[in-house]
PDB file of N, CA and C in Angstrom:
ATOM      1  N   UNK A   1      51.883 -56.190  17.634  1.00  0.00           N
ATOM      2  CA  UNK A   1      50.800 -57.056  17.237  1.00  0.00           C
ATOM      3  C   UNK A   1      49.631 -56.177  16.787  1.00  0.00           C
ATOM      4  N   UNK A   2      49.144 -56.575  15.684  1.00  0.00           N
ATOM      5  CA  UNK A   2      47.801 -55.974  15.335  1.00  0.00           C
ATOM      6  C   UNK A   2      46.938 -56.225  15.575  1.00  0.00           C
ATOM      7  N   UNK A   3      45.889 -55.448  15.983  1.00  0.00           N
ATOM      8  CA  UNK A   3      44.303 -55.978  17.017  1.00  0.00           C
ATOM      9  C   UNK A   3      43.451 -55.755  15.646  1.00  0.00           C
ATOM     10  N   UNK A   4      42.500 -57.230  15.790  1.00  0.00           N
ATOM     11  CA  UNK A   4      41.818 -57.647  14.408  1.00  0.00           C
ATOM     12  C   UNK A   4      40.751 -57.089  14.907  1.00  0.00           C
ATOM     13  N   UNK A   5      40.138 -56.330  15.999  1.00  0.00           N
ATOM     14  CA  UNK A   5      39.070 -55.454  16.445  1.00  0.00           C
ATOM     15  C   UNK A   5      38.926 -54.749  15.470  1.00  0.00           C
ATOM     16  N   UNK A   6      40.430 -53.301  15.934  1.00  0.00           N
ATOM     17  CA  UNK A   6      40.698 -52.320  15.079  1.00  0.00           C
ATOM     18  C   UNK A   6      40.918 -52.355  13.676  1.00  0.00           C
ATOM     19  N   UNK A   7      41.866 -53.828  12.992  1.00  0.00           N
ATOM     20  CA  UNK A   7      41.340 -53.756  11.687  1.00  0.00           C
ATOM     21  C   UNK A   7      40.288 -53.914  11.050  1.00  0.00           C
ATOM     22  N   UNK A   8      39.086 -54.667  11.637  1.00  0.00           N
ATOM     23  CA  UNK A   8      38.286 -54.058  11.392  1.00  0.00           C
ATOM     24  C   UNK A   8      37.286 -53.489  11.082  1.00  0.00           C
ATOM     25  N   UNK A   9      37.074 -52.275  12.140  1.00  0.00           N
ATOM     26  CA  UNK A   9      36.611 -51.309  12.421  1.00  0.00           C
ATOM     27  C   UNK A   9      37.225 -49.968  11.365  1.00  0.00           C
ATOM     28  N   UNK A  10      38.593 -50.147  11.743  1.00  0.00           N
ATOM     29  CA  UNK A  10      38.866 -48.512  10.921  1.00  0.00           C
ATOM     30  C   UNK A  10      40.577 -49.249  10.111  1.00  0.00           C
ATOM     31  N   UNK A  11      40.537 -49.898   8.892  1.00  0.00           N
ATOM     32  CA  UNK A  11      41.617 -50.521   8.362  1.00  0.00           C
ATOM     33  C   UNK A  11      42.439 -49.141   7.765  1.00  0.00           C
ATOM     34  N   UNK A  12      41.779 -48.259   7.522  1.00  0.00           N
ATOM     35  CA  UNK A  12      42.232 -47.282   6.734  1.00  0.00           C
ATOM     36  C   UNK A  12      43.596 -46.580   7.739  1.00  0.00           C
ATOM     37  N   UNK A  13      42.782 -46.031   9.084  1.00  0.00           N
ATOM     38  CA  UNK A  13      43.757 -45.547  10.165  1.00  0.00           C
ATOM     39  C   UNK A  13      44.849 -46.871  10.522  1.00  0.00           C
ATOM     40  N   UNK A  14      44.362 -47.669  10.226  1.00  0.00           N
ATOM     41  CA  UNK A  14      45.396 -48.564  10.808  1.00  0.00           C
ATOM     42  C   UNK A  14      46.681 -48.612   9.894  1.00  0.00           C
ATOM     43  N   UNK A  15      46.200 -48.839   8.528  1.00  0.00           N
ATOM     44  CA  UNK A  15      47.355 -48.613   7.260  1.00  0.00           C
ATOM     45  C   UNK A  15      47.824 -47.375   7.212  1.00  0.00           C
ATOM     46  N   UNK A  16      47.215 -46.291   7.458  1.00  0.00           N
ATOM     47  CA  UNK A  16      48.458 -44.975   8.099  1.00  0.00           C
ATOM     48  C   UNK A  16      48.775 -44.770   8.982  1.00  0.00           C
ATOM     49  N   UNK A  17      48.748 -45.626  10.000  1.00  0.00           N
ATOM     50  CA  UNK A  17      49.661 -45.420  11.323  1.00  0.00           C
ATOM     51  C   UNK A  17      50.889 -46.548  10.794  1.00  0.00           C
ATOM     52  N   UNK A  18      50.651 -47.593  10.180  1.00  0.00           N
ATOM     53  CA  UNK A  18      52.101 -48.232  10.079  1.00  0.00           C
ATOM     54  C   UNK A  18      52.876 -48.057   8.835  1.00  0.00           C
ATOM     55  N   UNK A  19      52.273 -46.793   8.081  1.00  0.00           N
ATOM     56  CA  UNK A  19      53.135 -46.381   7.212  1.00  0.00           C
ATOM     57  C   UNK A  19      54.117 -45.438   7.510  1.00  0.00           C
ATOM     58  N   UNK A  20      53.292 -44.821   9.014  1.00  0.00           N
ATOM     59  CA  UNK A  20      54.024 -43.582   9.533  1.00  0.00           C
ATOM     60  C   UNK A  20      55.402 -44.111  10.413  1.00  0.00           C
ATOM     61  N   UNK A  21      55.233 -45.238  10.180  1.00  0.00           N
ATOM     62  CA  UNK A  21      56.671 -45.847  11.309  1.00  0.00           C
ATOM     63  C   UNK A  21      58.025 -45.651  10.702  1.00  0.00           C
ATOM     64  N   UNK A  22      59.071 -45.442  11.200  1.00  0.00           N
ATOM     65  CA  UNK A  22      60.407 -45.195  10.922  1.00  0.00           C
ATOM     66  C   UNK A  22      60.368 -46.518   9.942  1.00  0.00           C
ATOM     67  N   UNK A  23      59.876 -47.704  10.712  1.00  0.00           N
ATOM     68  CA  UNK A  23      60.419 -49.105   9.299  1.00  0.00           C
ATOM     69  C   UNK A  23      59.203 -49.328   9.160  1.00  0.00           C
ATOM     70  N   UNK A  24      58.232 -49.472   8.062  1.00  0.00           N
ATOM     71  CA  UNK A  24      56.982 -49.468   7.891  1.00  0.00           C
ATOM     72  C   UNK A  24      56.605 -51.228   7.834  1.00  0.00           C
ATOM     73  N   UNK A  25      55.642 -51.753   8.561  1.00  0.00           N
ATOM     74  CA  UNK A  25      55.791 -53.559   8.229  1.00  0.00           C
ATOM     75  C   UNK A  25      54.763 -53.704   6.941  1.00  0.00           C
ATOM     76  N   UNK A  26      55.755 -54.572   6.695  1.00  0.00           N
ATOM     77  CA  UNK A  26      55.112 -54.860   5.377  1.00  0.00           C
ATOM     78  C   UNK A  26      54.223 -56.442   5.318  1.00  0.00           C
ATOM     79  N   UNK A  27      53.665 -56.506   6.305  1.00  0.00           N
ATOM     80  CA  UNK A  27      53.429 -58.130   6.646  1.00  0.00           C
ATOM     81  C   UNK A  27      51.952 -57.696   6.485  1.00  0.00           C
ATOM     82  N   UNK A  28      50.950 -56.704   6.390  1.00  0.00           N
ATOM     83  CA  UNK A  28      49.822 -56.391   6.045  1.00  0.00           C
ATOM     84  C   UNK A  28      49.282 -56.133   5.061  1.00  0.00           C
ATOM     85  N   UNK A  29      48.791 -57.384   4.332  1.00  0.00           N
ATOM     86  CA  UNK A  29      48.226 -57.334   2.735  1.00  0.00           C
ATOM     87  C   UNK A  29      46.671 -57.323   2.855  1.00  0.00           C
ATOM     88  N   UNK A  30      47.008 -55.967   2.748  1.00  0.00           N
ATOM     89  CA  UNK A  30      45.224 -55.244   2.622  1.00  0.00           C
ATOM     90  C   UNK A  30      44.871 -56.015   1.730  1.00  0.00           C
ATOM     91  N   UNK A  31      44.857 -56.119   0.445  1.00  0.00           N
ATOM     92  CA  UNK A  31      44.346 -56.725  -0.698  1.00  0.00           C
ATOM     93  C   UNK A  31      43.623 -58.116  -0.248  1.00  0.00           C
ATOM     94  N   UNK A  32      44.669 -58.984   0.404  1.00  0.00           N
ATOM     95  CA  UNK A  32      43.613 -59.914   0.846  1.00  0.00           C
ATOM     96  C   UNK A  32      42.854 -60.207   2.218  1.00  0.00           C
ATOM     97  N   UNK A  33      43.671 -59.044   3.218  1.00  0.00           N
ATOM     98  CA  UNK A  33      42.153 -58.887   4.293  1.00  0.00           C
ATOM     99  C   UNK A  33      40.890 -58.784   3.983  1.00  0.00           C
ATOM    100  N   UNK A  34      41.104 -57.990   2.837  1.00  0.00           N
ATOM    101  CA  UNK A  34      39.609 -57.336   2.481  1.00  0.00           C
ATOM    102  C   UNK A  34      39.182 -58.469   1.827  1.00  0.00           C
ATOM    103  N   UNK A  35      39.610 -59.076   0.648  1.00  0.00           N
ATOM    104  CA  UNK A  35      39.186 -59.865  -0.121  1.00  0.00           C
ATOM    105  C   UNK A  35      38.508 -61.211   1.117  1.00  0.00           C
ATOM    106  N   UNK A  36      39.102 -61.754   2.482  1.00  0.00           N
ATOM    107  CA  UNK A  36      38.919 -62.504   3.304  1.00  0.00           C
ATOM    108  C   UNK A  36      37.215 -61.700   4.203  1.00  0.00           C
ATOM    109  N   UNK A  37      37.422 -60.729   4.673  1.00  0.00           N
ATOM    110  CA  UNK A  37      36.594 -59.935   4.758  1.00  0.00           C
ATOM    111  C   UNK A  37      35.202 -60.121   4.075  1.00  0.00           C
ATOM    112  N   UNK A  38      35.645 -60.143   3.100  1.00  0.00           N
ATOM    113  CA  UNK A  38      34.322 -59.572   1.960  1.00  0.00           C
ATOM    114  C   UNK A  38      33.464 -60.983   2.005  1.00  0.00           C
ATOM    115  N   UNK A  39      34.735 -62.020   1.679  1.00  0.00           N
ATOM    116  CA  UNK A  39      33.906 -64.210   2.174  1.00  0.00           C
ATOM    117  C   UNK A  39      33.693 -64.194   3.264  1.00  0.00           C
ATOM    118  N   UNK A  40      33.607 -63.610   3.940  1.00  0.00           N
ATOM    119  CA  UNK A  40      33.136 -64.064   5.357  1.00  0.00           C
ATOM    120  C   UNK A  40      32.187 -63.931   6.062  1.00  0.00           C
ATOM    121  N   UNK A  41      31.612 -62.345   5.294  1.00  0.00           N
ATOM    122  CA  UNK A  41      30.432 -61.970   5.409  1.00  0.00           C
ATOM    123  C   UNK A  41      29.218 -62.963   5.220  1.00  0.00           C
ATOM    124  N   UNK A  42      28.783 -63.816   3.876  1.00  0.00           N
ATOM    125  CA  UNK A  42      28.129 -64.466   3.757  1.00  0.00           C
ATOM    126  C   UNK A  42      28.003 -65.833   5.133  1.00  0.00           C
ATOM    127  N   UNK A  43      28.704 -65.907   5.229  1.00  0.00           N
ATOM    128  CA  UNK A  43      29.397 -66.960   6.744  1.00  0.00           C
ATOM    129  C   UNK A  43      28.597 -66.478   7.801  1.00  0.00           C
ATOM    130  N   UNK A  44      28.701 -65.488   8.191  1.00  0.00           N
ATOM    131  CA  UNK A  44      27.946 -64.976   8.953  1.00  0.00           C
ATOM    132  C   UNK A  44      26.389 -64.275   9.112  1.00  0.00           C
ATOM    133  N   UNK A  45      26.179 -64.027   7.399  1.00  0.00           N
ATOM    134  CA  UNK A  45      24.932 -63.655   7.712  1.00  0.00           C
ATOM    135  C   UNK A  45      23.894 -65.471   7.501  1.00  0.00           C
ATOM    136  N   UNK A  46      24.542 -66.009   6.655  1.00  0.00           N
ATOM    137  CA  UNK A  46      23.928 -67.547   6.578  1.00  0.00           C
ATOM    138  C   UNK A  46      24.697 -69.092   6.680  1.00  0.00           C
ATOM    139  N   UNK A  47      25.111 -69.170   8.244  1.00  0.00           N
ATOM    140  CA  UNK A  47      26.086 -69.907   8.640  1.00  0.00           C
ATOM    141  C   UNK A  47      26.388 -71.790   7.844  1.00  0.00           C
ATOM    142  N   UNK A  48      25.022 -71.799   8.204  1.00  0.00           N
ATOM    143  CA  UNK A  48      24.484 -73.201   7.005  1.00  0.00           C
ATOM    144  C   UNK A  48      25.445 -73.321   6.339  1.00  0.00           C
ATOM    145  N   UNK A  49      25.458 -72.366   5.333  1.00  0.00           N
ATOM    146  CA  UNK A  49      26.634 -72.340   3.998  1.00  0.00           C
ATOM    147  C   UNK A  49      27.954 -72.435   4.012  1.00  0.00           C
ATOM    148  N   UNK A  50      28.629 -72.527   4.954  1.00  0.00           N
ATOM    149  CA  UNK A  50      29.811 -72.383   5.479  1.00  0.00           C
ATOM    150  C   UNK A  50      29.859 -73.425   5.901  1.00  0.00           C
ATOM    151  N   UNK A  51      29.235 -74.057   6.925  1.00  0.00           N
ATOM    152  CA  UNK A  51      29.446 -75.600   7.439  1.00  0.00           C
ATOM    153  C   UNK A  51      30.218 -76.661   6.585  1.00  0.00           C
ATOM    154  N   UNK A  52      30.789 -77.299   7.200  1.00  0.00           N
ATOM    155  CA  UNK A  52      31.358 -78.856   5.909  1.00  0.00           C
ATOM    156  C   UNK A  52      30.580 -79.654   6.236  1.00  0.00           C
ATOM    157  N   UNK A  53      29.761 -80.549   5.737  1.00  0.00           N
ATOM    158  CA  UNK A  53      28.803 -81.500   5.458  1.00  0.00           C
ATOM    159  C   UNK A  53      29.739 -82.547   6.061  1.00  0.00           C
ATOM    160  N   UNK A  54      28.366 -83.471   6.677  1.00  0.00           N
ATOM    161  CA  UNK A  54      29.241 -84.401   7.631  1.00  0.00           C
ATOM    162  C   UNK A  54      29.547 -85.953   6.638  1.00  0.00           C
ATOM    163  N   UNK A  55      29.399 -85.707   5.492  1.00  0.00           N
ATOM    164  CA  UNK A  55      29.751 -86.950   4.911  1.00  0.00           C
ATOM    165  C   UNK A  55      30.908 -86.946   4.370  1.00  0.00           C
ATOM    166  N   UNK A  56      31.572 -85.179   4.278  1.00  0.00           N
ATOM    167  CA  UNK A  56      33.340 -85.205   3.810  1.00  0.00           C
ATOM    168  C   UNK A  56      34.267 -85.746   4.743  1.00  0.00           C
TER     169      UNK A  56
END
């Protein structure tokens, strides 16, 4: 299991430790952690914006 602490904190070490594995998993798509990452930020620095409006 991967600890979403450590990804992250240090994604980079984490993507070369499971490349270094005899069967490397391929179930970790950096491309869209980061991309998830990157939206989420705003979420958190101005939560408002993120909310669903209570009339949907």
């Amino acid at each position: 299991m991967l600890d979403i602490t450590l990804l992250r904190k240090d994604l980079d070490s984490v993507i070369a430790r499971l490349q270094k594995r005899k069967t490397p998993q391929a179930f970790l798509d950096v491309a869209q952690f980061t991309a998830l990452r990157q939206n989420a930020k705003p979420c958190r620095s101005a939560p408002k914006c993120c909310k669903p409006s209570a009339t949907a």
